[in-house]
Protein backbone atom coordinates (compact mmCIF):
# COMPACT_ATOMS: atom_id res chain seq x y z
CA UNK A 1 81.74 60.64 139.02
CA UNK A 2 79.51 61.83 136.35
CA UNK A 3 77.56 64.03 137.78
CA UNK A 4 81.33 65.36 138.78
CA UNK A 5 81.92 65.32 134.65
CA UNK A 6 79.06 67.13 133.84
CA UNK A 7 79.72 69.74 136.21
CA UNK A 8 83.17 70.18 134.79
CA UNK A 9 81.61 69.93 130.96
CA UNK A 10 78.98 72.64 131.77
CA UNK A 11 82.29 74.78 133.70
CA UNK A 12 84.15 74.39 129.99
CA UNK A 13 80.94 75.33 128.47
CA UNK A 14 80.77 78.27 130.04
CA UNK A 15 83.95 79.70 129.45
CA UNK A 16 84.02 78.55 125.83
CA UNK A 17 81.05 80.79 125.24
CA UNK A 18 81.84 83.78 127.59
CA UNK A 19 85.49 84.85 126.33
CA UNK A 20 86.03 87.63 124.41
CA UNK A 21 88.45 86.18 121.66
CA UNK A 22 87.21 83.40 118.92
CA UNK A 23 88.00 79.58 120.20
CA UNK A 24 87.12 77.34 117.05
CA UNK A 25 87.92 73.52 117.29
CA UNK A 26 88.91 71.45 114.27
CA UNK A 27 89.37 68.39 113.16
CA UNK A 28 92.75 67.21 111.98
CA UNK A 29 90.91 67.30 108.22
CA UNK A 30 90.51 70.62 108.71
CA UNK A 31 86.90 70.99 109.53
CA UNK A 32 85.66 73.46 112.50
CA UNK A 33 83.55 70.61 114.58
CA UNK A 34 82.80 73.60 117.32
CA UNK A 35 83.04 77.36 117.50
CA UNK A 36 81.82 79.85 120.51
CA UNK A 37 79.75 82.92 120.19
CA UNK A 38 81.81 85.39 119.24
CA UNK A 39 83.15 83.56 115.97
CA UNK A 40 80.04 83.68 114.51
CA UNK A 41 79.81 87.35 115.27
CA UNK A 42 83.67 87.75 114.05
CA UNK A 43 83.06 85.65 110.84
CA UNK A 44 79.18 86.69 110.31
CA UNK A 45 77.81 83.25 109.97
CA UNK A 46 75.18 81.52 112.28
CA UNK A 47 76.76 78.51 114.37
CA UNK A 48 74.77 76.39 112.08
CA UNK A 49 76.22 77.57 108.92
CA UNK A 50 80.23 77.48 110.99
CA UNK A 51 79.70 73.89 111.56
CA UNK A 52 81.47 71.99 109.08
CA UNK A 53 83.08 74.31 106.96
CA UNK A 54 86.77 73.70 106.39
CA UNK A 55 89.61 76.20 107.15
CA UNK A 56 90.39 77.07 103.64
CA UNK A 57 87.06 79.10 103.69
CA UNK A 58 87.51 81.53 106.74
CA UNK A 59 91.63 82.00 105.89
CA UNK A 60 93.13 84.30 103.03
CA UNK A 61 94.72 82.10 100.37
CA UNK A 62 97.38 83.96 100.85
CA UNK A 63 97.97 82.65 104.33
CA UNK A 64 96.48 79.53 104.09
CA UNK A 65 99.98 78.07 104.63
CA UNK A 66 99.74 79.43 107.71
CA UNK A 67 96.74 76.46 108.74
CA UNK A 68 99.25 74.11 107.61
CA UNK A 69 101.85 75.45 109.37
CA UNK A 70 99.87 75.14 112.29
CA UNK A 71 99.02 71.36 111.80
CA UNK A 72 102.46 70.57 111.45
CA UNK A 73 103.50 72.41 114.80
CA UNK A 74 101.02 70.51 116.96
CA UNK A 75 101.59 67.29 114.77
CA UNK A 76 105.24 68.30 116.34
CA UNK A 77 104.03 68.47 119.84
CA UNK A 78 104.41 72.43 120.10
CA UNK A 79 102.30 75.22 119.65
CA UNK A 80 101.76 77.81 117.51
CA UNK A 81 101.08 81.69 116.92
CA UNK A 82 100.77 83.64 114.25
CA UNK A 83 99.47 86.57 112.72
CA UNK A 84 97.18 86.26 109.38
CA UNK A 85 94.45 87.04 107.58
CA UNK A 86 90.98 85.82 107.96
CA UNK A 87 87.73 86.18 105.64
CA UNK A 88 84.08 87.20 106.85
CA UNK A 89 81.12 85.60 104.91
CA UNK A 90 80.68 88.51 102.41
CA UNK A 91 84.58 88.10 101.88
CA UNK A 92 86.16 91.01 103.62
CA UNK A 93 89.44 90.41 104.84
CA UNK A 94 90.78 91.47 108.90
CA UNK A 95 94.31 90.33 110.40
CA UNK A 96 93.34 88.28 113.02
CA UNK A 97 96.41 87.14 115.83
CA UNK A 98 95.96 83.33 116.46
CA UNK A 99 96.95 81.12 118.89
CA UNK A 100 97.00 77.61 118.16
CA UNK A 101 97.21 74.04 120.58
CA UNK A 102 96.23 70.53 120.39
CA UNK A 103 93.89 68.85 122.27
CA UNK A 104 91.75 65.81 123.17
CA UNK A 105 88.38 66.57 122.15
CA UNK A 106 85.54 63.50 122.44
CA UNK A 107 88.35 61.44 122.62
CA UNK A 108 90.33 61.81 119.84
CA UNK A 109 92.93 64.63 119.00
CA UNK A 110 91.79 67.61 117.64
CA UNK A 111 93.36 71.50 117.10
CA UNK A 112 92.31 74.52 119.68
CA UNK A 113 92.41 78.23 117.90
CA UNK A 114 91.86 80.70 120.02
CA UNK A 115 91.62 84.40 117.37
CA UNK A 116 91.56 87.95 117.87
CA UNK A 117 90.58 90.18 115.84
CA UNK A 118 93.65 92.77 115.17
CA UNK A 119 92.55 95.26 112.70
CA UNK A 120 92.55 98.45 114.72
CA UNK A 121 95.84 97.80 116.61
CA UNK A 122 97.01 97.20 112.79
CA UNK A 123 95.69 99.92 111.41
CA UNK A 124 97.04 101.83 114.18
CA UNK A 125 100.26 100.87 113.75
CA UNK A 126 100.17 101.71 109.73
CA UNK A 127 98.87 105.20 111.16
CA UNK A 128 101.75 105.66 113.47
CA UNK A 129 104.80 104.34 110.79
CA UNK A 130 103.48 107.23 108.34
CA UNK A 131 103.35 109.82 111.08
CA UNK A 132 106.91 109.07 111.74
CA UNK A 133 107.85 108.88 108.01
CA UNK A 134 105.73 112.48 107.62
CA UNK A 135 108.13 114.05 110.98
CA UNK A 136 111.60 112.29 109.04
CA UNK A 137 110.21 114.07 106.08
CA UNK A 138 109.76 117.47 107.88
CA UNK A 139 113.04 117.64 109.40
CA UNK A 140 114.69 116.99 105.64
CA UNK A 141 112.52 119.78 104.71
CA UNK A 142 113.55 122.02 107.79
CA UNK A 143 117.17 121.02 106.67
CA UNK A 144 116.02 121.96 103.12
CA UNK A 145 114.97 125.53 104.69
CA UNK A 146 118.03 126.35 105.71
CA UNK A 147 119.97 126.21 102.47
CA UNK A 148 117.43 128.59 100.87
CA UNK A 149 119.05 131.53 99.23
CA UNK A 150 115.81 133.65 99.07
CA UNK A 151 112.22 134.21 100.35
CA UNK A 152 111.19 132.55 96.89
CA UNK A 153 113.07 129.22 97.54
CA UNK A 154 111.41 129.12 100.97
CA UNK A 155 107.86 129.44 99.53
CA UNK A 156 108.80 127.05 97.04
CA UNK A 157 109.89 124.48 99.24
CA UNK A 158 107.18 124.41 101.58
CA UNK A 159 104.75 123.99 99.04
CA UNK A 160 106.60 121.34 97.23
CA UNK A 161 107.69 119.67 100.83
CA UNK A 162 103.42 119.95 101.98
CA UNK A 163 102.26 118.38 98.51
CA UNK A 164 104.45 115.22 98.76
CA UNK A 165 104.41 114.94 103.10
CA UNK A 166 100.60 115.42 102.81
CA UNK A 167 99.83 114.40 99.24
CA UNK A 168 97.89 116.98 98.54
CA UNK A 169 96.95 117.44 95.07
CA UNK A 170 97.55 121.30 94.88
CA UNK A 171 99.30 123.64 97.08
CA UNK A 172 99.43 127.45 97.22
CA UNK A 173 101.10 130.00 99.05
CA UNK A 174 99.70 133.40 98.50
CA UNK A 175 101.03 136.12 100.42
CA UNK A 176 100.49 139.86 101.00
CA UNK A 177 102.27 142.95 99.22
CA UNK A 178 100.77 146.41 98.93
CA UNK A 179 97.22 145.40 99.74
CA UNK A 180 97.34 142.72 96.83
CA UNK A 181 98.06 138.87 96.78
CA UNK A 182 100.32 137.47 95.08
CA UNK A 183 100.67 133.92 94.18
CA UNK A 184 104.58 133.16 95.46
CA UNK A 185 104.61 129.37 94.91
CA UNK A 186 102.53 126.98 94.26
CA UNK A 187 103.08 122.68 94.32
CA UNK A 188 102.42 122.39 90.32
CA UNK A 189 102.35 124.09 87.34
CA UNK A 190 99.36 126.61 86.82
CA UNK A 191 97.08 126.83 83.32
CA UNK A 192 98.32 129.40 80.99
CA UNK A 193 96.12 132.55 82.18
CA UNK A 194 96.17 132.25 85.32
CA UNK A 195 96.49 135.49 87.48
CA UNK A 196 98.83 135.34 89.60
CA UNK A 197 97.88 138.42 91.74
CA UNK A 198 94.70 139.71 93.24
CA UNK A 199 93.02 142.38 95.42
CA UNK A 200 92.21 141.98 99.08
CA UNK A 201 88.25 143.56 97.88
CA UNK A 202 88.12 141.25 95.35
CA UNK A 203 90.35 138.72 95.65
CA UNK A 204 87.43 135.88 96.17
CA UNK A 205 88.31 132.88 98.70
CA UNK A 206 91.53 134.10 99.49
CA UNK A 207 90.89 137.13 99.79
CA UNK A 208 87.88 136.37 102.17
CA UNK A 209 90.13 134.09 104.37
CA UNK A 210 92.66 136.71 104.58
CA UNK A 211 90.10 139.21 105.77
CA UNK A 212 88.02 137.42 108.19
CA UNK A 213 90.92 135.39 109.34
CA UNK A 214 89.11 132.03 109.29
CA UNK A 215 90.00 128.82 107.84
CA UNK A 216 87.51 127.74 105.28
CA UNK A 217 87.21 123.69 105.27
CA UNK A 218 84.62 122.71 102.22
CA UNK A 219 83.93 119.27 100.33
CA UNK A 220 82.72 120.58 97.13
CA UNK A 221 83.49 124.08 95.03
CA UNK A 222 79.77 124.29 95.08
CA UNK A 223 80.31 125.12 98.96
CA UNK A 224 82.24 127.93 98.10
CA UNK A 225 81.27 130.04 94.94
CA UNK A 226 83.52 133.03 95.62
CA UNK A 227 86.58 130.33 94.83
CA UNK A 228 88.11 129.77 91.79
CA UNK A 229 89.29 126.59 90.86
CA UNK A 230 92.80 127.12 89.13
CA UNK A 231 92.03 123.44 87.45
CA UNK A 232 89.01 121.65 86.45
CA UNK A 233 89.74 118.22 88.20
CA UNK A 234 90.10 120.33 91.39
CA UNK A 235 86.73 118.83 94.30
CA UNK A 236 87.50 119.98 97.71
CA UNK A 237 90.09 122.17 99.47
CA UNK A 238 91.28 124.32 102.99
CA UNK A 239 91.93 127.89 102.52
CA UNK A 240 94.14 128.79 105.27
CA UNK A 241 94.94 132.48 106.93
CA UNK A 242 98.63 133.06 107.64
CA UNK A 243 98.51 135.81 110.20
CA UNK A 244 99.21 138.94 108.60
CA UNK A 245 101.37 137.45 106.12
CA UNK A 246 98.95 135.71 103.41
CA UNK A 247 97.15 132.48 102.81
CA UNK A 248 98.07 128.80 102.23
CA UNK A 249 95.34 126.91 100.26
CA UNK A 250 95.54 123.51 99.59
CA UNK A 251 92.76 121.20 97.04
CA UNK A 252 92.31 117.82 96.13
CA UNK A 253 90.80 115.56 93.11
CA UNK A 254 88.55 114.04 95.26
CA UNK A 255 85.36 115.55 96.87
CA UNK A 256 85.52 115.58 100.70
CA UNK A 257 88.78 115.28 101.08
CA UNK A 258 89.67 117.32 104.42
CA UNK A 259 88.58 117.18 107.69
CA UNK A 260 87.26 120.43 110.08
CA UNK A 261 89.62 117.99 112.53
């Protein structure tokens, strides 16, 4: 019979330490008694520095009532899932999914939480609700469109509608007319002085992108010293070709702000 248990003990022992998700074990006071593996990798603390501490310390205070939530399910003879948010050692926060039981453990009752860690799928998720809320936008903008009464309403509205969809910082549309440029619209106001026209030989980064057709992606204005900067707190920017029509250039406050993606 005990060589049976021990078999069955080293079984447990093997699973508990082989699954992918976090299984800590507390005490009803609270206190993680035993953890496997991969919540010390999850948390960042050695099993010897897991041991012991209480819930309070790897759970958001903000969701702490979750814990007690918990307690008070199993206390109910039920069990319990949630989703919350749980602290690594150096503090950083990630939503975790837990799933919660009670148990015998050494003979006497303790709580089973089995964790995942759900960040991406969150973050995911945040991704895909402002995709959605960027196409709603679009199609009020495309409805927008249509109630233009002239070319300059259209350039004014996309520029407007691409600032606040994309929240870019500055948007211009710049397009072609008798081998100049002409600024058309642009997202907000421009500095007194600014020119709001310039050749196609020297019309600098706009110019260059209308010519060469090429999109021009940079991180800094020092990347790009035939641009202008129409404002001072201006970093990083696209400058876009149009076709044969002109060029859309967008900026931002902050360096490195775009993607080649």
């Amino acid at each position: 019979v005990e060589e049976a248990l021990r078999e069955r003990e080293a079984q447990y022992r093997s699973i508990f330490e082989s699954v992918t998700d976090a299984v800590l074990v507390f005490n009803l006071e609270g206190k993680i008694v035993e953890a496997n593996p991969i919540t010390c990798e999850m948390y960042g603390y050695s099993e010897e520095e897991l041991i012991g501490l209480s819930a309070s310390e790897i759970i958001s205070p903000d969701y702490f009532h979750g814990f007690k939530n918990f307690k008070q399910r199993i206390k109910d003879g039920g069990r319990f899932v949630t989703d919350s948010v749980n602290l690594r050692k150096d503090g950083t926060e990630f939503d975790i999914e837990m799933h919660g039981a009670g148990f015998t453990y050494r003979g006497a009752p303790h709580l089973l939480s089995v964790v995942r860690d759900v960040t991406g799928r969150k973050q995911a998720t945040a991704a895909l609700q402002q995709t959605h809320q960027k196409i709603e936008r679009l199609h009020e903008v495309a409805r927008q469109l249509e109630t233009c009464e002239s070319e300059d309403d259209v350039y004014r509205t996309t520029v407007e509608a691409t600032e606040k969809i994309l929240s870019f910082s500055m948007c211009t549309l710049d397009i072609v007319e008798e081998q100049k440029l002409l600024i058309k619209a642009t997202s907000a106001e421009l500095p007194p002085g600014t020119s709001l026209e310039s050749t196609l030989e020297e019309g600098g980064l706009a110019a260059e992108t209308y010519r060469t057709g090429k999109t021009t992606v940079f991180g800094s204005f020092d990347e790009v010293p035939q641009a202008t900067p129409t404002r001072s707190d201006l970093c990083s920017g696209i400058s876009a070709p149009i076709g044969d029509v002109g060029v859309f250039q967008v900026a931002s406050t902050e360096e490195n702000a775009f993607s080649t993606e």
